[in-house]
Protein backbone atom coordinates (compact mmCIF):
# COMPACT_ATOMS: atom_id res chain seq x y z
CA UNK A 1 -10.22 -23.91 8.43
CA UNK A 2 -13.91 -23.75 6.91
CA UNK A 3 -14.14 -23.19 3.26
CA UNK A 4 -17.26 -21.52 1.81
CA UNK A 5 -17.05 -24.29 -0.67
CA UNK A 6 -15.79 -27.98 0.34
CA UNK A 7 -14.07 -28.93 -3.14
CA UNK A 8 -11.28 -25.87 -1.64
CA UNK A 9 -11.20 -28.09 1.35
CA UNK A 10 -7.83 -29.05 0.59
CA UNK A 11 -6.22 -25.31 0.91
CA UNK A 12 -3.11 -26.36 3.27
CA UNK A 13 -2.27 -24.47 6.22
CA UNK A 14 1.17 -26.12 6.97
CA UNK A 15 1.92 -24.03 9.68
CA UNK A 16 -1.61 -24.52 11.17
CA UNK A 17 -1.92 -20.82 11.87
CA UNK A 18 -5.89 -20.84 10.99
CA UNK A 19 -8.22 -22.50 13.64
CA UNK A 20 -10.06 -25.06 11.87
CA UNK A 21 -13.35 -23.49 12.80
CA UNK A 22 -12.28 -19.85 11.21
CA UNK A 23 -14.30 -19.36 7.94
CA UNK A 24 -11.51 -18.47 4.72
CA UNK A 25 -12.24 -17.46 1.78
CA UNK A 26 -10.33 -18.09 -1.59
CA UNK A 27 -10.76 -15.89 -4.47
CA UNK A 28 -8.75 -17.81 -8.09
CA UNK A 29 -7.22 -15.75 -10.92
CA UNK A 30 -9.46 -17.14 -13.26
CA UNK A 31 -12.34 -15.50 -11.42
CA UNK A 32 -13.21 -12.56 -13.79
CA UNK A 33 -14.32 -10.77 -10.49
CA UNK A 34 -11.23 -12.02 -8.38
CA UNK A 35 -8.76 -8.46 -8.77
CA UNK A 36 -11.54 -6.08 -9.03
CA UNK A 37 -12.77 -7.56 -5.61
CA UNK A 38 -9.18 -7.77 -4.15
CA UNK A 39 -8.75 -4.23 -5.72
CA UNK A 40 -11.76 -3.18 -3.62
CA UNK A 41 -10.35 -4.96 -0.29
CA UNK A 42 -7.06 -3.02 -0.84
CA UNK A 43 -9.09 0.00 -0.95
CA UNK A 44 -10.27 -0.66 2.26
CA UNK A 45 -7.46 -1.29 3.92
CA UNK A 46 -6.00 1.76 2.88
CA UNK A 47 -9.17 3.40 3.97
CA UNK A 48 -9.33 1.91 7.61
CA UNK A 49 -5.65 3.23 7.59
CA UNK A 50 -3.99 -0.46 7.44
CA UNK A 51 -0.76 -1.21 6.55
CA UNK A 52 0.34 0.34 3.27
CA UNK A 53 2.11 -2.60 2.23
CA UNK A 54 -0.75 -4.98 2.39
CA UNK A 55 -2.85 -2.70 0.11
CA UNK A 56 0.20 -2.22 -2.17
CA UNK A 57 0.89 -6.25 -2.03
CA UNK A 58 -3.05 -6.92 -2.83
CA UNK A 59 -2.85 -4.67 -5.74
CA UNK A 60 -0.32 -6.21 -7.46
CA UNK A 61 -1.22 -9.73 -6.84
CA UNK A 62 -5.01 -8.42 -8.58
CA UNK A 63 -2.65 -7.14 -11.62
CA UNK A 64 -1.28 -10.76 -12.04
CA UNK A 65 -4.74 -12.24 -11.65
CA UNK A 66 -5.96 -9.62 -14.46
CA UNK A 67 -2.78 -11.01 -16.46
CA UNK A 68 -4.34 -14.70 -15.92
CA UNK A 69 -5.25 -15.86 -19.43
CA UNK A 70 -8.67 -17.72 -18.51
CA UNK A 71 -11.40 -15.79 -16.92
CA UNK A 72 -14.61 -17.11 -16.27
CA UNK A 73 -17.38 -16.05 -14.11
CA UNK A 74 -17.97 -18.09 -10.62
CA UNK A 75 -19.16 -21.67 -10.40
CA UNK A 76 -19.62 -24.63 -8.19
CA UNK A 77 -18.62 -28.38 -9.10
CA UNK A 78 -21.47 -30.35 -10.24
CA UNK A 79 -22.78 -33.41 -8.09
């Protein structure tokens, strides 16, 4: 799988369900925009008329990441 950012390289996909050229894209708790934007995509999906329980699911998972002590804004690794 391709990450947006190679230091998530290392995101294991035991079952090897994602083709290793299919872009992914990780969003971490300490994000401070991680479960407004995960919020938003469960929006979305309820908008497009997806499956309840994945918007439900998403929702609550961006409740724990608001619950996540350290917040920061986004960053890369420096070289």
């Amino acid at each position: 799988m391709k990450h947006g950012r190679a230091d998530y390289a290392r995101i294991q996909d035991p079952e090897g369900k994602i083709p290793d050229d299919e872009p992914v894209f990780l969003l971490r708790a300490q994000d401070a925009l991680a479960a407004t934007a995960v919020r938003f995509y469960a929006s979305l999906v309820q908008i497009r008329g997806g499956d309840p329980e994945i918007a439900r699911r998403a929702r609550e998972q961006a409740d724990r990441m608001d619950a996540w002590p350290k917040k920061k804004l986004p960053d890369l690794p420096k070289k």
